[in-house]
N, C-alpha and C. Protein backbone atom coordinates (compact mmCIF):
# COMPACT_ATOMS: atom_id res chain seq x y z
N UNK A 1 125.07 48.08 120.23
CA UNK A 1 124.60 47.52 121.48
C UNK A 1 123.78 48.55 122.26
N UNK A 2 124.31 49.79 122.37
CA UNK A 2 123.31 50.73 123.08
C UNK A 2 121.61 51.06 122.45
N UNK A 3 121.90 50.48 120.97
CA UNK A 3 120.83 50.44 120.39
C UNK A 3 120.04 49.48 120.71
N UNK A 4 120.38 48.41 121.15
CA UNK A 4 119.58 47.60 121.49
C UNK A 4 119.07 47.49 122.71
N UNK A 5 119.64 48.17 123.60
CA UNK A 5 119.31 48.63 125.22
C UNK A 5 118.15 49.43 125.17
N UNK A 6 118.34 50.45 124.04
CA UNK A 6 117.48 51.31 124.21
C UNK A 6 115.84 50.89 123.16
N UNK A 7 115.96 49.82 122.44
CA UNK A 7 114.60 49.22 121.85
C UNK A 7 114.19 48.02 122.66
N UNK A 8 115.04 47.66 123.88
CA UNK A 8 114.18 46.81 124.70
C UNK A 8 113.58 47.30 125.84
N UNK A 9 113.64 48.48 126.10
CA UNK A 9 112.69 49.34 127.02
C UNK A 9 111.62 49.50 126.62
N UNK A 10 110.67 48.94 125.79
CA UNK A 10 109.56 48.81 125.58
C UNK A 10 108.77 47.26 125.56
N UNK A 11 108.02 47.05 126.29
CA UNK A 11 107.78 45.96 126.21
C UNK A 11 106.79 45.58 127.37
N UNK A 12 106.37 44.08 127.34
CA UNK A 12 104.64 43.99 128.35
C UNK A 12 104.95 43.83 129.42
N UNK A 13 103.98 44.31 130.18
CA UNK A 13 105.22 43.80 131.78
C UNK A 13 104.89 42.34 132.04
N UNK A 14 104.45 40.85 132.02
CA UNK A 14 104.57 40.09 131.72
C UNK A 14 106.27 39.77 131.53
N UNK A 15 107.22 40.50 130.52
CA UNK A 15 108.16 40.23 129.96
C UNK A 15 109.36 40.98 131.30
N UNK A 16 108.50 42.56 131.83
CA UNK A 16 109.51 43.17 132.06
C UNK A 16 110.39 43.06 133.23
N UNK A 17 110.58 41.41 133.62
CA UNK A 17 111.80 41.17 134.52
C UNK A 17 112.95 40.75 133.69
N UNK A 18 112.93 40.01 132.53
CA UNK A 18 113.32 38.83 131.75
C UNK A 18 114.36 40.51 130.85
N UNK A 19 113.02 41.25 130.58
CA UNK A 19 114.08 42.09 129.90
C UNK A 19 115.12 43.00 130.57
N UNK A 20 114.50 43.34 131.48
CA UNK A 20 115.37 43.85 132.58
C UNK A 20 116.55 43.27 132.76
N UNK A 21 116.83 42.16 133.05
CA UNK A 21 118.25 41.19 133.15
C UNK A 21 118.93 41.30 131.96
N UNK A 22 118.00 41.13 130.85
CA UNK A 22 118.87 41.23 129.46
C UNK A 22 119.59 42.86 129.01
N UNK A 23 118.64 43.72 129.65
CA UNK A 23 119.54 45.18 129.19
C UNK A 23 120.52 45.42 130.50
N UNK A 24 120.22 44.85 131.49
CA UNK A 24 121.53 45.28 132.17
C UNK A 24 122.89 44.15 132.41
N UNK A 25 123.01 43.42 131.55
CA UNK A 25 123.95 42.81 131.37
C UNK A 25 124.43 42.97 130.19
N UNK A 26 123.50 43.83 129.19
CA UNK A 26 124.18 44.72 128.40
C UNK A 26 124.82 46.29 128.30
N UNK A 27 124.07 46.38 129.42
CA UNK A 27 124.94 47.85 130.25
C UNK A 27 126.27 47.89 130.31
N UNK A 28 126.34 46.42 131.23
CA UNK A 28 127.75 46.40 131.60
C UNK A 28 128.76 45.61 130.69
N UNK A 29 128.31 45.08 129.58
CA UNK A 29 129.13 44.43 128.56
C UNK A 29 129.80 45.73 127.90
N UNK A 30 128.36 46.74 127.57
CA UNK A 30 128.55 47.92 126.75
C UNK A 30 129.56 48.92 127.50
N UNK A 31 129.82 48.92 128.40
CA UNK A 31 130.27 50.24 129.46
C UNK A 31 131.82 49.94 129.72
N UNK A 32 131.68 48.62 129.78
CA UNK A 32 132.99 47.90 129.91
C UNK A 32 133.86 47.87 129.12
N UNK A 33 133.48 47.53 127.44
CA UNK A 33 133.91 47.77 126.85
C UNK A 33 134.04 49.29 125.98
N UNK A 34 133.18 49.93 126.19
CA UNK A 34 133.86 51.50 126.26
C UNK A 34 135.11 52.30 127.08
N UNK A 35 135.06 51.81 128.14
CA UNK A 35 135.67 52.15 129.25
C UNK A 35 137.07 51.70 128.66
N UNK A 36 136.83 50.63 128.04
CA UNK A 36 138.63 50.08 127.79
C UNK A 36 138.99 50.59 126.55
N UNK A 37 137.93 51.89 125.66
CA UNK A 37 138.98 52.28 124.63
C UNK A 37 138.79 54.14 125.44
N UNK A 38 139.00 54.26 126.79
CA UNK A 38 139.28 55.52 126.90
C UNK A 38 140.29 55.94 126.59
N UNK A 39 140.40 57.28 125.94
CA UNK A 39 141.54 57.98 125.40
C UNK A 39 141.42 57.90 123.75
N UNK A 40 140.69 56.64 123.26
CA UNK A 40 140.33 56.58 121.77
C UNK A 40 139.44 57.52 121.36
N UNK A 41 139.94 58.85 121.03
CA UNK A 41 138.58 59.79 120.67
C UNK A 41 138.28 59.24 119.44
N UNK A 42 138.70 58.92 118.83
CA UNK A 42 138.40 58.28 117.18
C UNK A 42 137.12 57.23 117.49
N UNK A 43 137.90 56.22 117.86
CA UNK A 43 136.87 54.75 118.01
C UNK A 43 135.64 55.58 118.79
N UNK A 44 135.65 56.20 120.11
CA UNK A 44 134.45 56.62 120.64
C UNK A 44 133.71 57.40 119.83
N UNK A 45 134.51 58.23 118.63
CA UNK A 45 133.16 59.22 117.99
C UNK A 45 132.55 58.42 116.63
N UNK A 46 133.47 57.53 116.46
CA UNK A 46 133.01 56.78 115.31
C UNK A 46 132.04 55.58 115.44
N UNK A 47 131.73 54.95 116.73
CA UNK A 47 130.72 54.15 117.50
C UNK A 47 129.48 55.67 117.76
N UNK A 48 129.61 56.44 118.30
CA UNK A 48 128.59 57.44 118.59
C UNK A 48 128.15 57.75 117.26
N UNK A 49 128.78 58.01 116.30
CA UNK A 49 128.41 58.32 114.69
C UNK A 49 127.71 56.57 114.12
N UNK A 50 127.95 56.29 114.17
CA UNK A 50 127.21 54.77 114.09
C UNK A 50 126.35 54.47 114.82
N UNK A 51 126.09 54.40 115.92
CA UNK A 51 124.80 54.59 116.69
C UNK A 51 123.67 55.98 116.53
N UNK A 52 124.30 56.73 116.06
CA UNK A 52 123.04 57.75 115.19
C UNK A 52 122.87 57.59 114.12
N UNK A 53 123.62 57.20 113.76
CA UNK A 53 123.10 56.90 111.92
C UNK A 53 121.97 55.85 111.96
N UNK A 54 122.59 54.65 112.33
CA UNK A 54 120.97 53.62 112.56
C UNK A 54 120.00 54.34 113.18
N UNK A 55 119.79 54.86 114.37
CA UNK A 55 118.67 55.18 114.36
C UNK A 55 118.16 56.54 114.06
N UNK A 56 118.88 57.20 112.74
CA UNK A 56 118.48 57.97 111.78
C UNK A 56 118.85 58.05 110.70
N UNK A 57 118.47 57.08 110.04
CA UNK A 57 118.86 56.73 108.42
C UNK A 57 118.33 57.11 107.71
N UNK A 58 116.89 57.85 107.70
CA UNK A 58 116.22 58.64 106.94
C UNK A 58 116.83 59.79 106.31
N UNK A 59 117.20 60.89 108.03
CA UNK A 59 117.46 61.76 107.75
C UNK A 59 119.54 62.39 107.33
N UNK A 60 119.89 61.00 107.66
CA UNK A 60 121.08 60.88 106.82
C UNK A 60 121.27 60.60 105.90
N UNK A 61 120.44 59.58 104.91
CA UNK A 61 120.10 59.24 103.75
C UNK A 61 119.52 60.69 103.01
N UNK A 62 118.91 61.58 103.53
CA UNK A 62 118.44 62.71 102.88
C UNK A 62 119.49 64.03 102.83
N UNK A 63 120.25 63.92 103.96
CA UNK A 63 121.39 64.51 103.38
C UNK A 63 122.26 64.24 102.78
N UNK A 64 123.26 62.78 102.55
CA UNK A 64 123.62 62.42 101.56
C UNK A 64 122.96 62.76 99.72
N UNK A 65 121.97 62.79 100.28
CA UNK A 65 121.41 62.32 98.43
C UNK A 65 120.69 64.20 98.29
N UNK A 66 121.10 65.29 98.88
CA UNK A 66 120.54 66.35 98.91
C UNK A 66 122.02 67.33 98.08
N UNK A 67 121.58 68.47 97.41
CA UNK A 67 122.50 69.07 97.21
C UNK A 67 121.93 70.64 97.36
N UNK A 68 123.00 71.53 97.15
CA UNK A 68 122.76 72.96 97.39
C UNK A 68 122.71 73.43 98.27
N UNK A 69 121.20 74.26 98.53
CA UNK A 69 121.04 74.87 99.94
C UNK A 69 119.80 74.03 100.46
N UNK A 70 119.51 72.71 100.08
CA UNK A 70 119.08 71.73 100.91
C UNK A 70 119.92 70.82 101.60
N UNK A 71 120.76 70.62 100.69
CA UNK A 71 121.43 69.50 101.56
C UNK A 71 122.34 71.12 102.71
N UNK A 72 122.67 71.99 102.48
CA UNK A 72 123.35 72.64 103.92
C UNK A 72 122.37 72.48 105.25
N UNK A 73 121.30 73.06 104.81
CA UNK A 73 119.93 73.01 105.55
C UNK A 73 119.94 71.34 106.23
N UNK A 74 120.25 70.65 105.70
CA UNK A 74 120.05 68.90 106.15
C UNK A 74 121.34 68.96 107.05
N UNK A 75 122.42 69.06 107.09
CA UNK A 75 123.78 69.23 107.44
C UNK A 75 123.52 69.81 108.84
N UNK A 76 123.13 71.18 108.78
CA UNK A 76 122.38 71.65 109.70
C UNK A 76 121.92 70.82 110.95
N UNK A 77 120.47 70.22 110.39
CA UNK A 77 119.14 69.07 111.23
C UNK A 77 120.25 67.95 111.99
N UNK A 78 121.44 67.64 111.27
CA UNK A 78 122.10 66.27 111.39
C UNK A 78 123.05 66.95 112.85
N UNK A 79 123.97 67.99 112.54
CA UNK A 79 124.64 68.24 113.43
C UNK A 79 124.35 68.64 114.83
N UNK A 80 122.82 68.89 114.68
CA UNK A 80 121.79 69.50 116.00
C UNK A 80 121.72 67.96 116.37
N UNK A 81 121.02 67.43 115.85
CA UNK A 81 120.63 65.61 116.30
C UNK A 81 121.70 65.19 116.73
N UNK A 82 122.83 65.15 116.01
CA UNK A 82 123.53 64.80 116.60
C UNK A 82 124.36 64.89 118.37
N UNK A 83 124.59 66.38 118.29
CA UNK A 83 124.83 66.95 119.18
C UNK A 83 123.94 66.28 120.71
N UNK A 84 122.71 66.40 120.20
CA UNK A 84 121.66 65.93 121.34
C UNK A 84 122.10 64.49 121.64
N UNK A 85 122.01 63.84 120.54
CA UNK A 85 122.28 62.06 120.90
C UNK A 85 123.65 62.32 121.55
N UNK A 86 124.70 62.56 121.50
CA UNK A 86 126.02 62.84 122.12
C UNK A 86 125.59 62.78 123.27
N UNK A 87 124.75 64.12 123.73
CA UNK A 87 124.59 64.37 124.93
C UNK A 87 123.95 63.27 126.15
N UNK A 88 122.70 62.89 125.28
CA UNK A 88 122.18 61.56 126.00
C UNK A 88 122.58 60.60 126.17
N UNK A 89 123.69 60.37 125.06
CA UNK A 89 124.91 59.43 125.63
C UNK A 89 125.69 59.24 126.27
N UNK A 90 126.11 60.35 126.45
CA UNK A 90 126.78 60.98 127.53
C UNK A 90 126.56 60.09 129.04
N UNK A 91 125.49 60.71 129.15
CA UNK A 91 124.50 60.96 130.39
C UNK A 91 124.01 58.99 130.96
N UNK A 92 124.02 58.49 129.10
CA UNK A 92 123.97 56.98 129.71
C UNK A 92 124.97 56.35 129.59
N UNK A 93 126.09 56.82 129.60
CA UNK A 93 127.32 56.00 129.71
C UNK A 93 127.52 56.19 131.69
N UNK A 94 127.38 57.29 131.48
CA UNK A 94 127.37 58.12 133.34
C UNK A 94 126.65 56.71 133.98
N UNK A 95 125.47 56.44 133.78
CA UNK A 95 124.86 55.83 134.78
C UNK A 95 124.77 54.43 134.54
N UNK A 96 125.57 54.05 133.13
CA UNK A 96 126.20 52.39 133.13
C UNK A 96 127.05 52.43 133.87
N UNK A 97 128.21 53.35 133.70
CA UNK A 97 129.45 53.33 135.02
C UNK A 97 128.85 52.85 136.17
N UNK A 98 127.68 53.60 136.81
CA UNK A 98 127.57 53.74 138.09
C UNK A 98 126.64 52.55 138.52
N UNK A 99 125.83 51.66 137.51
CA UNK A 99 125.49 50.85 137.49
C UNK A 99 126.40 49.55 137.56
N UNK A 100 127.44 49.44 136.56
CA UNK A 100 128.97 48.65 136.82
C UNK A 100 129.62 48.58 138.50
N UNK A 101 129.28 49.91 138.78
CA UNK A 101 129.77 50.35 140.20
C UNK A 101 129.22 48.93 141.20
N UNK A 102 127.73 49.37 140.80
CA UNK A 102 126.74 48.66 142.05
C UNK A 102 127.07 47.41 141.46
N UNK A 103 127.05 46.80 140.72
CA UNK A 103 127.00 45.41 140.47
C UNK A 103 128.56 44.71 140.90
N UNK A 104 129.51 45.38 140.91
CA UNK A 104 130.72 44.94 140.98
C UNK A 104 130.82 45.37 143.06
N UNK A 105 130.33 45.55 143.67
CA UNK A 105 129.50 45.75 144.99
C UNK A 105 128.83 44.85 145.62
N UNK A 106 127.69 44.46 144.98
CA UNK A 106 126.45 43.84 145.24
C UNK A 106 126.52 42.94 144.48
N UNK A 107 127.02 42.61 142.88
CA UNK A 107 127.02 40.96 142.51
C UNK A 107 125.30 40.69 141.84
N UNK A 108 125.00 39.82 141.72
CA UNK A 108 124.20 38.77 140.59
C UNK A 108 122.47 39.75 141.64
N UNK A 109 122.88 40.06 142.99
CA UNK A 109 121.73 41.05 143.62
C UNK A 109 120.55 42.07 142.90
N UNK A 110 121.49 42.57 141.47
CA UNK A 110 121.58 43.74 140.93
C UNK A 110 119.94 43.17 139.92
N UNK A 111 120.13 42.28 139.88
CA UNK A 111 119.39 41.68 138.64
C UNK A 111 117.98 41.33 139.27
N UNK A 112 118.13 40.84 140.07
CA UNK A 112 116.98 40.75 141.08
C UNK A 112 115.54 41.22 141.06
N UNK A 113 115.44 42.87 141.45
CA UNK A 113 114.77 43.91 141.63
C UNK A 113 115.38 45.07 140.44
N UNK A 114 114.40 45.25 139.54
CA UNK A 114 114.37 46.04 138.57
C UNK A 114 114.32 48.06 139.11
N UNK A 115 114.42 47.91 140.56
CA UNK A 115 114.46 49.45 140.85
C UNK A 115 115.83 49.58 140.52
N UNK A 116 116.79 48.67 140.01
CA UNK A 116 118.34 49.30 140.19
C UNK A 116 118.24 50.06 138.76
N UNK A 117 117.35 49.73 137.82
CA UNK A 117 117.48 49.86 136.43
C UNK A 117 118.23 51.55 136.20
N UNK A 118 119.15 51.71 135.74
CA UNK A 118 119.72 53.19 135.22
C UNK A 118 118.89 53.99 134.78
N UNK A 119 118.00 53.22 133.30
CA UNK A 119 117.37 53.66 132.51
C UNK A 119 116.23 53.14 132.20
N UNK A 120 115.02 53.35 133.49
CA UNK A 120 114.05 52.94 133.19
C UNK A 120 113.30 53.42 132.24
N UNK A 121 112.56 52.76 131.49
CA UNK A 121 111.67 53.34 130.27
C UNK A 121 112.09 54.62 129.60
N UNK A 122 113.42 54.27 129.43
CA UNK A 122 114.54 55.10 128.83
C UNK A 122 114.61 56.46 129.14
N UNK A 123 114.40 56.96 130.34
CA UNK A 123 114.39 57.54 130.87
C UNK A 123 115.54 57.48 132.21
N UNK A 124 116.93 58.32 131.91
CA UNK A 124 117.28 58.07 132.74
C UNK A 124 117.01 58.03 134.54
N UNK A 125 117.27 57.60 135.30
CA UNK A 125 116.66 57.92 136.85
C UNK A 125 116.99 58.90 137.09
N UNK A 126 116.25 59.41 137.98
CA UNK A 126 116.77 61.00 138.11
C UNK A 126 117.05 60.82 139.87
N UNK A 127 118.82 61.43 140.10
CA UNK A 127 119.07 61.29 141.44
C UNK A 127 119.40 62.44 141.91
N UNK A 128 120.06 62.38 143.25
CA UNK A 128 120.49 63.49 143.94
C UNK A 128 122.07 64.20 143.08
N UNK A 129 122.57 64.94 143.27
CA UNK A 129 123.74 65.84 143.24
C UNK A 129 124.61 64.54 143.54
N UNK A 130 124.51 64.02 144.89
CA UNK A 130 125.74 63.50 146.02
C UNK A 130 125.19 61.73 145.78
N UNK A 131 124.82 61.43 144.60
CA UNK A 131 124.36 60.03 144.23
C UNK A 131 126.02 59.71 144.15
N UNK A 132 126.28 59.76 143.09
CA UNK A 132 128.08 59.61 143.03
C UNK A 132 129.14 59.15 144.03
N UNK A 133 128.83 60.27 145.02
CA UNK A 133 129.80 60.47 146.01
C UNK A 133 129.18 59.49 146.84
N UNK A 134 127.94 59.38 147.41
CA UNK A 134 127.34 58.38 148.23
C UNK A 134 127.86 56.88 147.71
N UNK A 135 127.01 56.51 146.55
CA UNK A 135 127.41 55.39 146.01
C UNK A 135 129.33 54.71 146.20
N UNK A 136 129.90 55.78 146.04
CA UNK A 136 131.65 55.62 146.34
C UNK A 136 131.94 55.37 147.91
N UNK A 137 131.18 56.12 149.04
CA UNK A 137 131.34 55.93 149.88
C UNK A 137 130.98 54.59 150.63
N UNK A 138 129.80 53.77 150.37
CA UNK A 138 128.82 52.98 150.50
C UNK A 138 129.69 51.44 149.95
N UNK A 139 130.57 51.95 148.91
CA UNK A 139 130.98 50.51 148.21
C UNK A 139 132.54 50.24 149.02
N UNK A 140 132.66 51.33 149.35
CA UNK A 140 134.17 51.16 150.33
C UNK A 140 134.45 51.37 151.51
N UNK A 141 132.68 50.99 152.08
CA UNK A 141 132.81 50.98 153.42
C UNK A 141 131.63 49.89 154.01
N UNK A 142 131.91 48.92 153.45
CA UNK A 142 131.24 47.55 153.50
C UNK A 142 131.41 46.81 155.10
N UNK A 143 130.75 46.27 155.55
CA UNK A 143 130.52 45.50 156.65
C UNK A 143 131.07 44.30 156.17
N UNK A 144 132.09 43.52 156.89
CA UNK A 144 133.01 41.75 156.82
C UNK A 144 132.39 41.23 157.92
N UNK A 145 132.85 39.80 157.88
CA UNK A 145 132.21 39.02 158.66
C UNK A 145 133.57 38.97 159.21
N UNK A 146 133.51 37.61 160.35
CA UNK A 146 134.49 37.25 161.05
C UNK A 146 136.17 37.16 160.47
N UNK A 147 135.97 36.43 158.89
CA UNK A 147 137.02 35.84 158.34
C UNK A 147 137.19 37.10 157.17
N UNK A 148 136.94 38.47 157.46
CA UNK A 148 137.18 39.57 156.47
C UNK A 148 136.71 39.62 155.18
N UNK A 149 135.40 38.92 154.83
CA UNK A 149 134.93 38.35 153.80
C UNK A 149 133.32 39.45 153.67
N UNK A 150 133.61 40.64 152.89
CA UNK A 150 132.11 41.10 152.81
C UNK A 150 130.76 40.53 152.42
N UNK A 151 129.57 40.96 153.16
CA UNK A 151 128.59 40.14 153.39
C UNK A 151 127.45 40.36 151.96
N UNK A 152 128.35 41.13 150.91
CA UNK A 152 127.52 41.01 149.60
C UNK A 152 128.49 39.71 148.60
N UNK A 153 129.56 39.37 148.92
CA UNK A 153 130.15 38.31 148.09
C UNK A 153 129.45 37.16 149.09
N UNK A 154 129.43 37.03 150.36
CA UNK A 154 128.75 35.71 150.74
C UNK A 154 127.47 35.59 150.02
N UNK A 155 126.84 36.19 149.91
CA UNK A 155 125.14 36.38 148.86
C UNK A 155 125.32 36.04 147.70
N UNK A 156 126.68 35.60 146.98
CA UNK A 156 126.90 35.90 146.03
C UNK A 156 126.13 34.04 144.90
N UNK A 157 126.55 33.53 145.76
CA UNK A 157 125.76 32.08 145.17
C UNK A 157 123.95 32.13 145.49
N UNK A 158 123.76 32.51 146.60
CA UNK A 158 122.35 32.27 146.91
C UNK A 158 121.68 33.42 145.83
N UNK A 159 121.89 34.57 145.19
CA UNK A 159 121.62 35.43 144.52
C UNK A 159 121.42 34.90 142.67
N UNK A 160 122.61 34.64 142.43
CA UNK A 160 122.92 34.05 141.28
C UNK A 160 122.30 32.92 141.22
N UNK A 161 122.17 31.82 142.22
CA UNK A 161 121.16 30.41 141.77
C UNK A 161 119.42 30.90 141.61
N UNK A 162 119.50 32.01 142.12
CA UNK A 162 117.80 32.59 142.59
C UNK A 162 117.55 33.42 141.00
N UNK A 163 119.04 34.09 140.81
CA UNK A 163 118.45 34.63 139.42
C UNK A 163 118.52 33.41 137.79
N UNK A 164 119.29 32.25 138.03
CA UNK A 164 119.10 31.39 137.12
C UNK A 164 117.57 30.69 137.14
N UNK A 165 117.21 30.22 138.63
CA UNK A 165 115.68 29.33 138.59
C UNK A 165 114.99 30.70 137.86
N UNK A 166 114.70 31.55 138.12
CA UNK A 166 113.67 32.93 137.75
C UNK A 166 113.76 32.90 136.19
N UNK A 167 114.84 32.58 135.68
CA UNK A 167 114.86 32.83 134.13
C UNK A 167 114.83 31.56 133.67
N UNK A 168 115.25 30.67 134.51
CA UNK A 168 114.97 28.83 133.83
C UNK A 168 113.14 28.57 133.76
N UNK A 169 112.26 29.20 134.44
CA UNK A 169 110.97 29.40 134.81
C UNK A 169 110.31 30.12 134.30
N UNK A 170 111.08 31.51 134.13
CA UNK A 170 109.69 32.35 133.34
C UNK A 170 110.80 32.85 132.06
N UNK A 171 111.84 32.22 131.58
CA UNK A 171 112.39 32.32 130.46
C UNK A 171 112.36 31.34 129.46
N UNK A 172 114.01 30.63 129.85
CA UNK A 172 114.42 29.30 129.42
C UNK A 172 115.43 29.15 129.64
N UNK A 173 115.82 27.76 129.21
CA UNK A 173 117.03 27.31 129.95
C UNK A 173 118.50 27.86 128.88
N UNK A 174 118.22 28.31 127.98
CA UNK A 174 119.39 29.19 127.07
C UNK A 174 119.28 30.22 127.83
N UNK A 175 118.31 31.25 128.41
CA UNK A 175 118.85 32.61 128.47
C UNK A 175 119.34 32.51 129.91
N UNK A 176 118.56 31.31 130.93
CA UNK A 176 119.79 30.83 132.56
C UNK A 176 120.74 30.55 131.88
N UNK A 177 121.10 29.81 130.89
CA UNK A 177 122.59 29.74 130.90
C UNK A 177 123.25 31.29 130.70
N UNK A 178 122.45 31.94 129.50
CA UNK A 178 123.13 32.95 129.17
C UNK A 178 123.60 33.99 130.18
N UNK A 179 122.84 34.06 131.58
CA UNK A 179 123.14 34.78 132.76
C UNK A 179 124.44 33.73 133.57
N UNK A 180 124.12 32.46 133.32
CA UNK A 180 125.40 31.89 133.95
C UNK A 180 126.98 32.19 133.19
N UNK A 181 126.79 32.47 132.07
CA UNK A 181 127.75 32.21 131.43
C UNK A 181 128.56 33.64 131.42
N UNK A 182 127.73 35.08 131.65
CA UNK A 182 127.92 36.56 131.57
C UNK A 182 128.11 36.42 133.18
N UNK A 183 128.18 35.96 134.55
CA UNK A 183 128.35 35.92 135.81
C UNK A 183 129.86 35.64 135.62
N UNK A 184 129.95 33.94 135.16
CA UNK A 184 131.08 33.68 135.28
C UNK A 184 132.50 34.07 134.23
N UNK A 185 131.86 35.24 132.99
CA UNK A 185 132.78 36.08 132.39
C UNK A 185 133.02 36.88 132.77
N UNK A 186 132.25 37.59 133.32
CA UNK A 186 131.97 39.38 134.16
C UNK A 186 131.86 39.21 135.41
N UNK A 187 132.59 38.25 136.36
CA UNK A 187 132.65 38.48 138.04
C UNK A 187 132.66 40.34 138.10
N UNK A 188 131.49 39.86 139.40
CA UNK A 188 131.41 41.43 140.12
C UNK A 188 133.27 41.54 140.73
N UNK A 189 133.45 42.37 140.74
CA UNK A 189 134.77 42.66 141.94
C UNK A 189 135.11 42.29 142.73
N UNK A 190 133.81 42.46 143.71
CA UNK A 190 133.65 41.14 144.97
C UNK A 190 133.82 39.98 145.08
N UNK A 191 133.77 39.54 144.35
CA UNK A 191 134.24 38.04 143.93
C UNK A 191 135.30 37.60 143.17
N UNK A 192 136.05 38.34 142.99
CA UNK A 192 137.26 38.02 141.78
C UNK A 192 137.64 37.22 142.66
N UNK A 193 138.44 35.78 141.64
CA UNK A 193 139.25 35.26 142.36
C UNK A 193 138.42 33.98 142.71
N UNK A 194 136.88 34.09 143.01
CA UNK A 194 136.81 33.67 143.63
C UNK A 194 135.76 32.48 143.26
N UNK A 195 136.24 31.20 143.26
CA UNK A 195 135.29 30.10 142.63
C UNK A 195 133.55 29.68 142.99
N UNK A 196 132.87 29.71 142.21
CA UNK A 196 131.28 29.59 142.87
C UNK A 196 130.75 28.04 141.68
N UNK A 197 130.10 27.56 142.14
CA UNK A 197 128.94 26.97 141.71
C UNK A 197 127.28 26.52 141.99
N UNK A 198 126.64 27.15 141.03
CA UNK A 198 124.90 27.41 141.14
C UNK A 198 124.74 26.95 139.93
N UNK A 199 123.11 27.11 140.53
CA UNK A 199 122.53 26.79 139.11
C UNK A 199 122.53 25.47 138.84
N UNK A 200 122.85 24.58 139.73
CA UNK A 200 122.94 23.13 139.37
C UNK A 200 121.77 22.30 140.45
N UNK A 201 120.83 23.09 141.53
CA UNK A 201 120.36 22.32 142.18
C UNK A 201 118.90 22.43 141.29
């Protein structure tokens, strides 16, 4: 899945709202379900070892099929690559979290405006030091209305019907559903609990 996040960052801009919605609802499918095998060092290095191998099958295929002091030399190239992809993974698991953060905050909003993107043109965003700490402060210190109800879950239908017409229009009506159907599996936080219907006017 991260593989596929990271080959849909290319593309016409024509496309690049449509894809935008599609990699960050795979952010948070992907992040989510990482998050729930923490403590699995196995499963996590064996998904990270599988996500480099596809997108270096050449040069794993050439150390497999290498012997002597080529294939050490290949062993070598693999454990450096590797190391690096680790690292960048790292770094984009960091800012799916923090992306999970905002959306479980702000709700179906997130999808909207493509500045939220983590990893624009696969490039992660580059923020402050105190992004973290801000972002934590910001989500737990929300403005309620009268009846103690924060004013990003009231948004929460007018947001979500605005992001189904946008993809029923310049998509189709499979990939609105497919955002209806990832809303009402993956409630933001803000909304747990809490019954909505869109997408029907």
């Amino acid at each position: 899945m991260n593989n596929f996040i990271t080959s849909q960052s290319h593309v016409g801009a024509a496309e690049a709202h449509i894809d935008y919605v599609v990699r960050a609802i795979q952010y948070i499918k992907y992040v989510k379900t990482w998050t729930e095998h923490d403590g699995a060092i196995n499963w996590k290095s064996n998904v990270t070892w599988e996500q480099f191998k596809t997108l270096n099958k050449e040069l794993v295929a050439r150390r497999d099929a290498a012997t002597g002091p080529r294939k050490d030399k290949l062993k070598k190239q693999v454990i450096e690559k590797l190391e690096a992809y680790r690292r960048r993974h790292e770094k984009d698991i960091a800012a799916y979290k923090e992306f999970l953060q905002i959306y479980d905050r702000f709700g179906p909003s997130v999808f909207l405006d493509r500045y939220w993107d983590p990893v624009y043109e696969h490039r992660r965003v580059r923020r402050s030091k105190d992004f973290s700490a801000l972002l934590a402060m910001v989500c737990d210190n929300f403005t309620l209305d009268d009846d103690g109800i924060p004013f990003p879950e009231l948004n929460f239908d007018i947001c979500a019907d605005s992001l189904y017409h946008i993809l029923l229009v310049f998509g189709s009506e499979d990939l609105a559903t497919y955002a209806e159907n990832f809303l009402e599996s993956y409630p933001p936080l803000i909304t747990e609990g809490v019954l909505h219907t869109w997408g029907i006017m």
